[in-house]
C-alpha atoms as a PDB file:
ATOM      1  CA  UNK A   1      23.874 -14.412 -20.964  1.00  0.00           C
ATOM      2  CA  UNK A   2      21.595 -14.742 -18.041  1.00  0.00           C
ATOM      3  CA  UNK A   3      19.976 -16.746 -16.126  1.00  0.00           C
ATOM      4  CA  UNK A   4      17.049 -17.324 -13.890  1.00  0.00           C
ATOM      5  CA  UNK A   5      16.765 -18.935 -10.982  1.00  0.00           C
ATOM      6  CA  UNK A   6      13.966 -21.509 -10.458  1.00  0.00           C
ATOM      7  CA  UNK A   7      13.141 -20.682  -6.993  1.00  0.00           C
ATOM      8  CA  UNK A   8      13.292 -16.819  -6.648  1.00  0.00           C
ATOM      9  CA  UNK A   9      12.118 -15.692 -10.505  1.00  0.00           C
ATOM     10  CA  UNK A  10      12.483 -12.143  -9.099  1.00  0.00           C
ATOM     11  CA  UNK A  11      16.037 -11.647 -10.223  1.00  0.00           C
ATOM     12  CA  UNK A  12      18.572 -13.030 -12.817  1.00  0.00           C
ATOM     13  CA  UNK A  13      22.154 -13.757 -12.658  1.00  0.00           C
ATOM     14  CA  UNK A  14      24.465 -12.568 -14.835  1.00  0.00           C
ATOM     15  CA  UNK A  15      27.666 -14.164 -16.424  1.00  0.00           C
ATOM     16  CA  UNK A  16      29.756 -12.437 -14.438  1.00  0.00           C
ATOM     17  CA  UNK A  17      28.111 -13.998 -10.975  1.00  0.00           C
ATOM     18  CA  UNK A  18      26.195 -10.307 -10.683  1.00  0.00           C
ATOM     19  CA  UNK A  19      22.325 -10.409  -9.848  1.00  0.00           C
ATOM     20  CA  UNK A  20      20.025  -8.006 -11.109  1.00  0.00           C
ATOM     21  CA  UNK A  21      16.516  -7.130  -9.702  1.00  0.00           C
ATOM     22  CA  UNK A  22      14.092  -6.771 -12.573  1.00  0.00           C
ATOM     23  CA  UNK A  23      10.298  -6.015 -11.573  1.00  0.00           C
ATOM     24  CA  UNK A  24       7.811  -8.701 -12.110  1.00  0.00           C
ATOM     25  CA  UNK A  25       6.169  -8.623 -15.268  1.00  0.00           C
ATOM     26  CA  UNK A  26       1.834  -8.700 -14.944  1.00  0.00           C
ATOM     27  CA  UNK A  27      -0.308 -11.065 -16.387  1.00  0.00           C
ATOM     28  CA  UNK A  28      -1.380  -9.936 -20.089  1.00  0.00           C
ATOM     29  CA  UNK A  29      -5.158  -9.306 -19.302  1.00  0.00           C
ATOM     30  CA  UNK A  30      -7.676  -8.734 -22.539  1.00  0.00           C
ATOM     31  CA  UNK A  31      -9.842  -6.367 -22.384  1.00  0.00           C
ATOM     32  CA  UNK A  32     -13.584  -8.005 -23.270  1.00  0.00           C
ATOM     33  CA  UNK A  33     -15.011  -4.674 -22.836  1.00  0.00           C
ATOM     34  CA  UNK A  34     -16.597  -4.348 -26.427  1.00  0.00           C
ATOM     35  CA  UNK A  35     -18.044  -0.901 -25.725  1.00  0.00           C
ATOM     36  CA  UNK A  36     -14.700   0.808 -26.007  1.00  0.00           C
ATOM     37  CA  UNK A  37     -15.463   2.399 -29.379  1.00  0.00           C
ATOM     38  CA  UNK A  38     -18.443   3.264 -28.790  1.00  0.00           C
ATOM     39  CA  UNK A  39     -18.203   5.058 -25.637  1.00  0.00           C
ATOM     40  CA  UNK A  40     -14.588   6.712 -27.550  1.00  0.00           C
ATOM     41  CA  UNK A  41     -17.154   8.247 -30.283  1.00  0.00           C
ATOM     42  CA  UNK A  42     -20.029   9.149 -27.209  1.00  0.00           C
ATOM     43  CA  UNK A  43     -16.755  11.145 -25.851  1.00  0.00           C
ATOM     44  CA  UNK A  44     -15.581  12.653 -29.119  1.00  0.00           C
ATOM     45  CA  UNK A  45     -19.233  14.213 -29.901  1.00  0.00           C
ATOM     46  CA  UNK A  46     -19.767  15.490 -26.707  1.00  0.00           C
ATOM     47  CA  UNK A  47     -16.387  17.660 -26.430  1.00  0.00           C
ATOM     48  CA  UNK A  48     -17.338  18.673 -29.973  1.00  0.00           C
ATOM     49  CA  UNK A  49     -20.702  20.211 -29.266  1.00  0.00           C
ATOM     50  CA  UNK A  50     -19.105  21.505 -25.932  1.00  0.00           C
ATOM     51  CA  UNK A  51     -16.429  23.377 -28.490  1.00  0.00           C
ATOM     52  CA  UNK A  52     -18.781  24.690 -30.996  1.00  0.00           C
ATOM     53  CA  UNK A  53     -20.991  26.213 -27.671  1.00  0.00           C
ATOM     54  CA  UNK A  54     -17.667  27.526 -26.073  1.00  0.00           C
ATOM     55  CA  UNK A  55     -16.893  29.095 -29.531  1.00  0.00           C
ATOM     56  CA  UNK A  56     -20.451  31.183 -30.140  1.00  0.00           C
ATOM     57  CA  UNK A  57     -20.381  32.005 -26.633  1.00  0.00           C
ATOM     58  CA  UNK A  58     -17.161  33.893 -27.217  1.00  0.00           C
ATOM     59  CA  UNK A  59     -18.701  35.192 -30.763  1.00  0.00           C
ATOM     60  CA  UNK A  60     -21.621  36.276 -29.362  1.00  0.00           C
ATOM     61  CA  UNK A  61     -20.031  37.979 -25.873  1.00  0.00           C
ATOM     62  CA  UNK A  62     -16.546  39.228 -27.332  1.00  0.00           C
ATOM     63  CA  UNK A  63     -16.817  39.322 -30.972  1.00  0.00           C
ATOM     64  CA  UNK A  64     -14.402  37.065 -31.878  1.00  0.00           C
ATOM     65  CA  UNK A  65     -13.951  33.240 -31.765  1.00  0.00           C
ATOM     66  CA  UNK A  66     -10.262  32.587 -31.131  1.00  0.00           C
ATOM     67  CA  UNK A  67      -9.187  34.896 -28.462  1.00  0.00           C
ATOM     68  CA  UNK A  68      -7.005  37.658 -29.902  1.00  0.00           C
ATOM     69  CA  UNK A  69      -8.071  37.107 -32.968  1.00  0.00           C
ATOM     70  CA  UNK A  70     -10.799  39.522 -34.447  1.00  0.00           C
END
């Protein structure tokens, strides 16, 4: 069992008289930023088109798409 002190909250006592330093923990803050998904999908398309370029430059210079691979 522990317990907290009222004055210093930055460390807890154990039963055995022992104190233990635990970090404080932040405040919970929500995230209003509604955008999130839609700037997730912006990201997704854009390193998709940058992969399909990356992969017909190496068709197109090397002959082959995967590196190694013919």
């Amino acid at each position: 069992m522990t317990t907290s002190t009222p004055s210093m909250k930055r460390y807890t006592t154990t039963e055995y008289g022992k104190q233990n330093m635990f970090a404080h923990e932040p405040q919970i803050q929500v995230d209003t930023d509604h955008d999130y998904w839609k700037n997730a999908e912006l990201t997704n398309g854009r390193l998709a088109m940058i992969g399909l370029v990356i992969g017909i430059f190496n068709y197109t210079v090397f002959g082959w798409v995967i590196p190694g691979i013919a």
